[in-house]
N, C-alpha and C. Protein backbone atom coordinates (compact mmCIF):
# COMPACT_ATOMS: atom_id res chain seq x y z
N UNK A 1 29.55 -104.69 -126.88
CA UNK A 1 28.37 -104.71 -126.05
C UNK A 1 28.42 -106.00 -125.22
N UNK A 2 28.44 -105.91 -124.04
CA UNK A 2 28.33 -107.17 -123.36
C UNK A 2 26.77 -108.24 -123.20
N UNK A 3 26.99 -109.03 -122.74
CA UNK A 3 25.37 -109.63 -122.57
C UNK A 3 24.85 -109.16 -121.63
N UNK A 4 25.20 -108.75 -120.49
CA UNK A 4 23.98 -107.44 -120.07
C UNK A 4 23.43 -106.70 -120.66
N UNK A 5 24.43 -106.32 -121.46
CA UNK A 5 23.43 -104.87 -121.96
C UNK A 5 22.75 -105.19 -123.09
N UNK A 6 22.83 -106.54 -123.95
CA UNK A 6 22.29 -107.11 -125.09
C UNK A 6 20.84 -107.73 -124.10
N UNK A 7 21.10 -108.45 -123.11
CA UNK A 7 19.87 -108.55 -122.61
C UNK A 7 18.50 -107.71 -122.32
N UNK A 8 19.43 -106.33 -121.60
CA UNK A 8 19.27 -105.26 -121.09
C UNK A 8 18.33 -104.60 -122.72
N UNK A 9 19.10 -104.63 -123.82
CA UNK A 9 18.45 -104.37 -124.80
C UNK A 9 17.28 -104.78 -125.49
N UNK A 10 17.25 -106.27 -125.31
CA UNK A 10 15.80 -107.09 -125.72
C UNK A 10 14.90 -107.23 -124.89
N UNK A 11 15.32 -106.65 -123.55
CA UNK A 11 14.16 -106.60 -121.80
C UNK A 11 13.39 -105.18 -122.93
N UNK A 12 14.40 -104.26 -123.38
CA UNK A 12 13.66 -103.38 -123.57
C UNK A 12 12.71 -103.01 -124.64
N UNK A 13 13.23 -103.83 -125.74
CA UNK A 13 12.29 -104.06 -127.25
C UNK A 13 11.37 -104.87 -126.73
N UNK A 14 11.13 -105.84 -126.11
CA UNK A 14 9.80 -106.50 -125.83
C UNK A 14 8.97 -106.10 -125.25
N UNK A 15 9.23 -104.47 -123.82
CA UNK A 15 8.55 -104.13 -123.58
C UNK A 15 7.64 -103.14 -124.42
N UNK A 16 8.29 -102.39 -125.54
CA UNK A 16 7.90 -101.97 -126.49
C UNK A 16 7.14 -102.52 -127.11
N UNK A 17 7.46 -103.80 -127.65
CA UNK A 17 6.75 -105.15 -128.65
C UNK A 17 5.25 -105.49 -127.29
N UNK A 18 5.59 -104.74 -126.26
CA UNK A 18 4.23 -105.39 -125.23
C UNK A 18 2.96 -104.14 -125.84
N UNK A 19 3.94 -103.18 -125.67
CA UNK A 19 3.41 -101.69 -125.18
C UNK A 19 2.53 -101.59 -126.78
N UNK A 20 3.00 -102.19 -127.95
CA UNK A 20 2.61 -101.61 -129.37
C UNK A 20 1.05 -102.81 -129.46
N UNK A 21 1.20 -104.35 -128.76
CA UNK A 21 0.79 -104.89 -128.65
C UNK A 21 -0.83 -104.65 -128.15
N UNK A 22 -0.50 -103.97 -126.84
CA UNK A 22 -1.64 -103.87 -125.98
C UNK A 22 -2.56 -102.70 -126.87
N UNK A 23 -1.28 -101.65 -127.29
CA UNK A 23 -2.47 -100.43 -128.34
C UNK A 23 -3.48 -101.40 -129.27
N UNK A 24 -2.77 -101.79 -129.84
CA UNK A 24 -3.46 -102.55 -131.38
C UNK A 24 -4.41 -103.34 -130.94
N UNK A 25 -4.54 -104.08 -129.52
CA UNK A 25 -5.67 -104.69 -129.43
C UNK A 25 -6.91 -103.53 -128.68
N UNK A 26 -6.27 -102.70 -127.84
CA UNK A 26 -7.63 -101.93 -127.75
C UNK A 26 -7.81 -101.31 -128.78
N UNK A 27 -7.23 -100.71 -129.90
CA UNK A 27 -7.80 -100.12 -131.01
C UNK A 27 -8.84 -100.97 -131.87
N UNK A 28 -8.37 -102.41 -131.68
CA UNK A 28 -9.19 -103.58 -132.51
C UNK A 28 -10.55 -103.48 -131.44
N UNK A 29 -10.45 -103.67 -130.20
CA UNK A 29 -11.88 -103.29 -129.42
C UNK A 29 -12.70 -102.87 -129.46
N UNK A 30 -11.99 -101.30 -129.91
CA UNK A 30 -12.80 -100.03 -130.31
C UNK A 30 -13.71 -100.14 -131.50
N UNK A 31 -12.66 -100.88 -132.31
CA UNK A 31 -13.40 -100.63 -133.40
C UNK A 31 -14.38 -101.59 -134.07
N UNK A 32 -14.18 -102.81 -133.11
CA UNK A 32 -15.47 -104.07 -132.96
C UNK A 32 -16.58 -103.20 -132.62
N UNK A 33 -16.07 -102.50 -131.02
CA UNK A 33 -17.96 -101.90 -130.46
C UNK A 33 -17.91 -100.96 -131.37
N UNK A 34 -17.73 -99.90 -131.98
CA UNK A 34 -18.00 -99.60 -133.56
C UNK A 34 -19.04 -100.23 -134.51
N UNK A 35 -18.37 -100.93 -134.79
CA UNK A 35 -18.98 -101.75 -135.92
C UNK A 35 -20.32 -102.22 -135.23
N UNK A 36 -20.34 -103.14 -134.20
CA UNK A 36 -21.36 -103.43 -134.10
C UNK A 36 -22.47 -102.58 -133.42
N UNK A 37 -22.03 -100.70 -133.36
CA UNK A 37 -23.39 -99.72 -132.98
C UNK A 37 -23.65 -99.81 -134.43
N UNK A 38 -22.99 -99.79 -135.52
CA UNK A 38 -23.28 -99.70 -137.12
C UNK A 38 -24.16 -100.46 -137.17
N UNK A 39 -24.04 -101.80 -136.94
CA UNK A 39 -24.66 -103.18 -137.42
C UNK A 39 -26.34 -102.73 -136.82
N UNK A 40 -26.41 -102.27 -135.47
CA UNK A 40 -27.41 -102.58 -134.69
C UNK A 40 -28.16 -100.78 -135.44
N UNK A 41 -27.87 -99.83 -136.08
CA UNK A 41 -28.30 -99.12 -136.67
C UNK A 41 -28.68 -99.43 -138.28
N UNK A 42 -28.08 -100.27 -138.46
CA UNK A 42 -28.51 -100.58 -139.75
C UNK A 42 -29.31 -102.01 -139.99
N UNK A 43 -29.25 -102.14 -138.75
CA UNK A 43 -30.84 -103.21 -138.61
C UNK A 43 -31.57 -102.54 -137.89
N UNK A 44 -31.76 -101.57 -137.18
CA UNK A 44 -32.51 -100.34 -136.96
C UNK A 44 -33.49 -99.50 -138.12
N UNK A 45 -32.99 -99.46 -139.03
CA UNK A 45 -33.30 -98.44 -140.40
C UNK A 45 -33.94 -99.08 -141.04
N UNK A 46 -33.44 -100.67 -141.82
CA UNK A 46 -33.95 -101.81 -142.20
C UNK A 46 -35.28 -102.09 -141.56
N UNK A 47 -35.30 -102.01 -140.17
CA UNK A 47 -36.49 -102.48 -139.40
C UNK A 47 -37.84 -101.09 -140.02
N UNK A 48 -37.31 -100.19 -139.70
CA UNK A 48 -38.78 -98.68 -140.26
C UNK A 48 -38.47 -98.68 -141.51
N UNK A 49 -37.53 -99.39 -142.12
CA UNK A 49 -38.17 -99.01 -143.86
C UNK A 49 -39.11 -100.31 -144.03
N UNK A 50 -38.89 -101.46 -143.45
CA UNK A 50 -39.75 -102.56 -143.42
C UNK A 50 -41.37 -102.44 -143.21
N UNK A 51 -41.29 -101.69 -141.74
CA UNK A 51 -42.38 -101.08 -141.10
C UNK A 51 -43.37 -99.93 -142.22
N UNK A 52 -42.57 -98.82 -142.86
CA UNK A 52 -42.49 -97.98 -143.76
C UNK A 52 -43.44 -98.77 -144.96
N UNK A 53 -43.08 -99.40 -145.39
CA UNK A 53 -43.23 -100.36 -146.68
C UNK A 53 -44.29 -101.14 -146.77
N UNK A 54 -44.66 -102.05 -145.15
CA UNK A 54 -45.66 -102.99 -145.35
C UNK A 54 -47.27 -102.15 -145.20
């Protein structure tokens, strides 16, 4: 294999290593605004069982 094509080879794993990169952080995105419709529903519920109660 020459060093072109060894170059040619790691041009192309890093774009991969970009491509796997960029998924995993919008999946981490996703699943922040997730969590925090959870959060804001479950201080939602908290709030009328409060209401409920007093």
């Amino acid at each position: 294999m020459t060093t072109e094509q060894r170059l040619n080879r790691v041009e192309d794993d890093l774009a991969v290593i970009r491509q796997l990169l960029t998924s995993a952080t919008t999946y981490a995105e996703s699943a922040n605004c997730r969590l925090d419709r959870v959060g804001e529903k479950l201080d939602q519920a908290v709030s009328r069982q409060d209401a409920t109660d007093a």
